[in-house]
PDB file of N, CA and C in Angstrom:
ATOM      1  N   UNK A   1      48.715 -12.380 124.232  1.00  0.00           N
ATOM      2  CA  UNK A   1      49.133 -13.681 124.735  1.00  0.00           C
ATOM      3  C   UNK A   1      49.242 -14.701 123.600  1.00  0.00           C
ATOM      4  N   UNK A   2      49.855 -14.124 122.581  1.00  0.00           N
ATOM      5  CA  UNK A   2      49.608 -15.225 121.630  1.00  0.00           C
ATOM      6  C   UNK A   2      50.922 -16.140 121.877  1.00  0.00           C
ATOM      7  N   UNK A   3      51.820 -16.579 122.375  1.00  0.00           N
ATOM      8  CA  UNK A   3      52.428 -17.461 123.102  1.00  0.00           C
ATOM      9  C   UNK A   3      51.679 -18.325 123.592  1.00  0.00           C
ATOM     10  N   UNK A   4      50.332 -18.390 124.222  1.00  0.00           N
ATOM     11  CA  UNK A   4      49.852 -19.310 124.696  1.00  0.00           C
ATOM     12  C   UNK A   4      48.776 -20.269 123.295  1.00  0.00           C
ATOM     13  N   UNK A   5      48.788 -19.592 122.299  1.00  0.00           N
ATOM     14  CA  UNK A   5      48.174 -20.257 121.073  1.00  0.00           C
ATOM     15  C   UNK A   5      48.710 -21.488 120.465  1.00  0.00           C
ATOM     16  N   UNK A   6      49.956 -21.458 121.028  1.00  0.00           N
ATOM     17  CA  UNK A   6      51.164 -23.028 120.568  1.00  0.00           C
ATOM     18  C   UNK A   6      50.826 -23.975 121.418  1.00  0.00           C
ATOM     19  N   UNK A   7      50.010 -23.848 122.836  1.00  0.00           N
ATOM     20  CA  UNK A   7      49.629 -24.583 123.885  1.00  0.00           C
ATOM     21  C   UNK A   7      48.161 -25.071 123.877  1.00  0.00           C
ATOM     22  N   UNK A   8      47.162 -24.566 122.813  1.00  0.00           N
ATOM     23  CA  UNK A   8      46.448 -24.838 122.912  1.00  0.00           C
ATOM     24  C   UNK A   8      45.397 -26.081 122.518  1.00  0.00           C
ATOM     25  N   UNK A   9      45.848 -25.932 121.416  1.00  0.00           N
ATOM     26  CA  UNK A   9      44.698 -27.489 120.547  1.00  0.00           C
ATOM     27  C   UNK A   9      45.924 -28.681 120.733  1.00  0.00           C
ATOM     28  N   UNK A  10      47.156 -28.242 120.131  1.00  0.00           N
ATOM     29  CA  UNK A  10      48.149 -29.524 120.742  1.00  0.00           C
ATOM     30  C   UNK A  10      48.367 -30.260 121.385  1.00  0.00           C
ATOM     31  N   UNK A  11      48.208 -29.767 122.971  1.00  0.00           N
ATOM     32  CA  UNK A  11      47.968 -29.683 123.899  1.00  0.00           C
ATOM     33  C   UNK A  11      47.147 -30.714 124.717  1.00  0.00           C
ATOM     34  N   UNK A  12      45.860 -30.170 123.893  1.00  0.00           N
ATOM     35  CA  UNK A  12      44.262 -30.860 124.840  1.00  0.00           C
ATOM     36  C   UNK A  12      44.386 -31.980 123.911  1.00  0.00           C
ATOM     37  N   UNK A  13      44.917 -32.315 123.168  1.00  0.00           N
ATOM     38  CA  UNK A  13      44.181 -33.668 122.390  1.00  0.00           C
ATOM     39  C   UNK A  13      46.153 -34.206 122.121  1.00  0.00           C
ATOM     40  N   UNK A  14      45.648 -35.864 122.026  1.00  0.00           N
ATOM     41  CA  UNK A  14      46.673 -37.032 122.565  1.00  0.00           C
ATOM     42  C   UNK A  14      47.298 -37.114 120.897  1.00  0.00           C
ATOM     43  N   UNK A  15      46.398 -36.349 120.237  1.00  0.00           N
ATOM     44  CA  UNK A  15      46.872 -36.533 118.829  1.00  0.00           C
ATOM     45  C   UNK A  15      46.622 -35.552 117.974  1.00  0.00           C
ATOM     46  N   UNK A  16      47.354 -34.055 118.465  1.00  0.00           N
ATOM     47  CA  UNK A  16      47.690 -32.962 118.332  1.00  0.00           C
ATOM     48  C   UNK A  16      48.742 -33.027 117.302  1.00  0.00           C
ATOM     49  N   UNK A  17      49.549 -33.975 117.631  1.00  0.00           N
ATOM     50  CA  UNK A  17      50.626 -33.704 116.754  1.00  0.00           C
ATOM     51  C   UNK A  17      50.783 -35.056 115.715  1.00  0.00           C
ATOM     52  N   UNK A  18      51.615 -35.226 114.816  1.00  0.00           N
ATOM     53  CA  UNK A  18      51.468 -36.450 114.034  1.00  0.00           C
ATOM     54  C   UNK A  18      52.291 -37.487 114.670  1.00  0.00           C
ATOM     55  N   UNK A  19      53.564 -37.420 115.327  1.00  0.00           N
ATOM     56  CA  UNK A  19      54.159 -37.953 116.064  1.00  0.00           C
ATOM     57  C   UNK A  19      54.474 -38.017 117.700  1.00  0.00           C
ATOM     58  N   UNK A  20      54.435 -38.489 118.419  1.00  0.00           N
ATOM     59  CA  UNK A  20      53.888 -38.261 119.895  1.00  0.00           C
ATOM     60  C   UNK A  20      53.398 -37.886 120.787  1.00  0.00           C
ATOM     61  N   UNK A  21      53.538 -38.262 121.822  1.00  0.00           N
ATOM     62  CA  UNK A  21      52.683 -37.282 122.498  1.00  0.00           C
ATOM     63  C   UNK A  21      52.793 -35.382 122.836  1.00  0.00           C
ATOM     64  N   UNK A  22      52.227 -35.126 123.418  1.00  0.00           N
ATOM     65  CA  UNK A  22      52.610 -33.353 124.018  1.00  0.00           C
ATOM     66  C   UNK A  22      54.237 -33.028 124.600  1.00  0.00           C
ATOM     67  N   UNK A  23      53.574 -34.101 125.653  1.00  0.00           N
ATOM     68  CA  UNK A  23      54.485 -34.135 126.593  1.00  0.00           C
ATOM     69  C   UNK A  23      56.266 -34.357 125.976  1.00  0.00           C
ATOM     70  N   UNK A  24      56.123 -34.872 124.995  1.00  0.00           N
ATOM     71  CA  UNK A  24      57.184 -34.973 123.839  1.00  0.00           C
ATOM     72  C   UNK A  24      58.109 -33.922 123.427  1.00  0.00           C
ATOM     73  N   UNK A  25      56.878 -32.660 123.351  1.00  0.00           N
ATOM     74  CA  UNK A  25      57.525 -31.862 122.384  1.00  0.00           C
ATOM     75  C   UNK A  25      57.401 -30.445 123.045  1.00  0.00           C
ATOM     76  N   UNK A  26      57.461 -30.362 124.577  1.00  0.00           N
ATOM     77  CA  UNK A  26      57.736 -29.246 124.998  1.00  0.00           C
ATOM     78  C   UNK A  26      59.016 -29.347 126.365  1.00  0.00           C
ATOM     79  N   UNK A  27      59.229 -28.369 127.039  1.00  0.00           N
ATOM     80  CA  UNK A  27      60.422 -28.430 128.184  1.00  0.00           C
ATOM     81  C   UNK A  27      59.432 -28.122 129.321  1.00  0.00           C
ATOM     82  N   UNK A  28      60.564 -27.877 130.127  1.00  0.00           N
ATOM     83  CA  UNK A  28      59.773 -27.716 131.839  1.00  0.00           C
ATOM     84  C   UNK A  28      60.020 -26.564 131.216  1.00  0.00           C
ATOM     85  N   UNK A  29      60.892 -25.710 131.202  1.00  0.00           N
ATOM     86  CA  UNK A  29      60.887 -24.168 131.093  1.00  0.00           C
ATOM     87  C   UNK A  29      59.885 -23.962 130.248  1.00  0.00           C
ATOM     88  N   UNK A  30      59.126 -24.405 129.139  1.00  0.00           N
ATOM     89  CA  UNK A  30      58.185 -23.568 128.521  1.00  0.00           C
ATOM     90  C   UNK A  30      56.762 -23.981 129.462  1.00  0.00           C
ATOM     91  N   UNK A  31      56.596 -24.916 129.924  1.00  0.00           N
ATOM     92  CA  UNK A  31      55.509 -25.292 130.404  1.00  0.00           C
ATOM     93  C   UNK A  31      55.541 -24.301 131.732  1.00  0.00           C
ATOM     94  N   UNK A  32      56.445 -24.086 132.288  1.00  0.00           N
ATOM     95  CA  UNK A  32      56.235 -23.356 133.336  1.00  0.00           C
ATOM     96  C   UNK A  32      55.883 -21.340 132.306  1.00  0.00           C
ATOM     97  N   UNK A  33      57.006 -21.510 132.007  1.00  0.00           N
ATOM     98  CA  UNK A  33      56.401 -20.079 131.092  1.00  0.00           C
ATOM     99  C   UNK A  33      55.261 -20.079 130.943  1.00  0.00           C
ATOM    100  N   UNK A  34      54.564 -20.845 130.257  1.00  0.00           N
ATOM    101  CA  UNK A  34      52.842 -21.020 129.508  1.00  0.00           C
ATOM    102  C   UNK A  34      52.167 -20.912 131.110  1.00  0.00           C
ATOM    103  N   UNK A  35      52.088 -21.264 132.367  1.00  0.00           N
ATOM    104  CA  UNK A  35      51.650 -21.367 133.047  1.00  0.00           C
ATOM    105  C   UNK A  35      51.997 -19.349 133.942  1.00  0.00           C
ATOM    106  N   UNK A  36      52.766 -19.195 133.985  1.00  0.00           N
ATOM    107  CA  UNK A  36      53.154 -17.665 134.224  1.00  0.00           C
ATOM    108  C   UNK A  36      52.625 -17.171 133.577  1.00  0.00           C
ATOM    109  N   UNK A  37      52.211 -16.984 131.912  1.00  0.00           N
ATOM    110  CA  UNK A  37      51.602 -16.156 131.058  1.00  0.00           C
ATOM    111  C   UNK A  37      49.766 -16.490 131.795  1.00  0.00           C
ATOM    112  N   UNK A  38      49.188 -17.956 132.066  1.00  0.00           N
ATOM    113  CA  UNK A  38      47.625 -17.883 131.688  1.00  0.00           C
ATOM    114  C   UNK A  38      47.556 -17.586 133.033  1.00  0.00           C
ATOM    115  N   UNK A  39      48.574 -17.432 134.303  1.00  0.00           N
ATOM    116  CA  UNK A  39      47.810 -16.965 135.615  1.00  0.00           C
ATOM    117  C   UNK A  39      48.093 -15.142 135.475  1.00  0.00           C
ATOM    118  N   UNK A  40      49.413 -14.797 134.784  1.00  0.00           N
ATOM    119  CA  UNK A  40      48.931 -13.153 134.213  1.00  0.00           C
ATOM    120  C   UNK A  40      47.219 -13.100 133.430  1.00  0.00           C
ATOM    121  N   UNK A  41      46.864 -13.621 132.870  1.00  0.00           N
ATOM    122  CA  UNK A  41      45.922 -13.573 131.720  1.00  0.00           C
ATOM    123  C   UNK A  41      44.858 -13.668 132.968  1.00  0.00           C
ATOM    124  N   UNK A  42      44.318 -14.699 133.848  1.00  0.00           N
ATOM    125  CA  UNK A  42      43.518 -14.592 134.377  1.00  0.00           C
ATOM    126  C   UNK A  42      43.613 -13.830 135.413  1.00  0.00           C
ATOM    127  N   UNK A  43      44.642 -12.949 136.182  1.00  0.00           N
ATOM    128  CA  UNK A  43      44.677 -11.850 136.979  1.00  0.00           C
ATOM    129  C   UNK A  43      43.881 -10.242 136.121  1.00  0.00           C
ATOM    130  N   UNK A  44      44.179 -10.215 135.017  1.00  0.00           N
ATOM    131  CA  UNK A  44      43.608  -9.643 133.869  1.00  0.00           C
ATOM    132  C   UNK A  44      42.178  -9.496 134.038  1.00  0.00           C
ATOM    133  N   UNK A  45      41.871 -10.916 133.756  1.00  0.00           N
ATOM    134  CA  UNK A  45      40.900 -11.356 133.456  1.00  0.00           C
ATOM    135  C   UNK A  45      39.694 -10.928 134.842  1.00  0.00           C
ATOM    136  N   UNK A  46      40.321 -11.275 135.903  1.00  0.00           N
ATOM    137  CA  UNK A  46      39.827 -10.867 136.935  1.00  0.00           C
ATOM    138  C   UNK A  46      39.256  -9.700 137.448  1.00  0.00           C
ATOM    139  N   UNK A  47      40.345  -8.333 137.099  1.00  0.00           N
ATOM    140  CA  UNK A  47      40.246  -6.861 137.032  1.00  0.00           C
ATOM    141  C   UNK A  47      39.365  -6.127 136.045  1.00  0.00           C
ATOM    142  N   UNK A  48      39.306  -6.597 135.150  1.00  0.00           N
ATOM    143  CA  UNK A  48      38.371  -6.555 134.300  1.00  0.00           C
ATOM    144  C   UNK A  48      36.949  -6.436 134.615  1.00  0.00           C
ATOM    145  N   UNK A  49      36.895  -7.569 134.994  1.00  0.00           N
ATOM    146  CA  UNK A  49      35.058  -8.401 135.245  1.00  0.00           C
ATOM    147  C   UNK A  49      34.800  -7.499 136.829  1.00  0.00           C
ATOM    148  N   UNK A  50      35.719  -6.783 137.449  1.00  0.00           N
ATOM    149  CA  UNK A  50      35.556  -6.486 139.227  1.00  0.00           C
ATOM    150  C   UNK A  50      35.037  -5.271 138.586  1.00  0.00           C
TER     151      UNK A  50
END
């Protein structure tokens, strides 16, 4: 899942990047992607731990 590593520290903090905000510098299509990849990851995650 390293696709979701571009989402991460950027992300959580308002000053991730040097120039604006997050919300700036991504699309709906990737945000929805990133969100398809971490509910695969925690279905995973789930099967695992059962």
């Amino acid at each position: 899942m390293r696709i979701l590593d571009q989402y991460y520290i950027p992300t959580r903090y308002p000053n991730g990047f040097d120039v604006g905000a997050p919300m700036d510098y991504y699309t709906e299509k990737q945000a929805k992607g990133a969100i398809e990849y971490a509910e695969d990851l925690i279905e995973f995650v789930k099967r695992e731990v059962e």
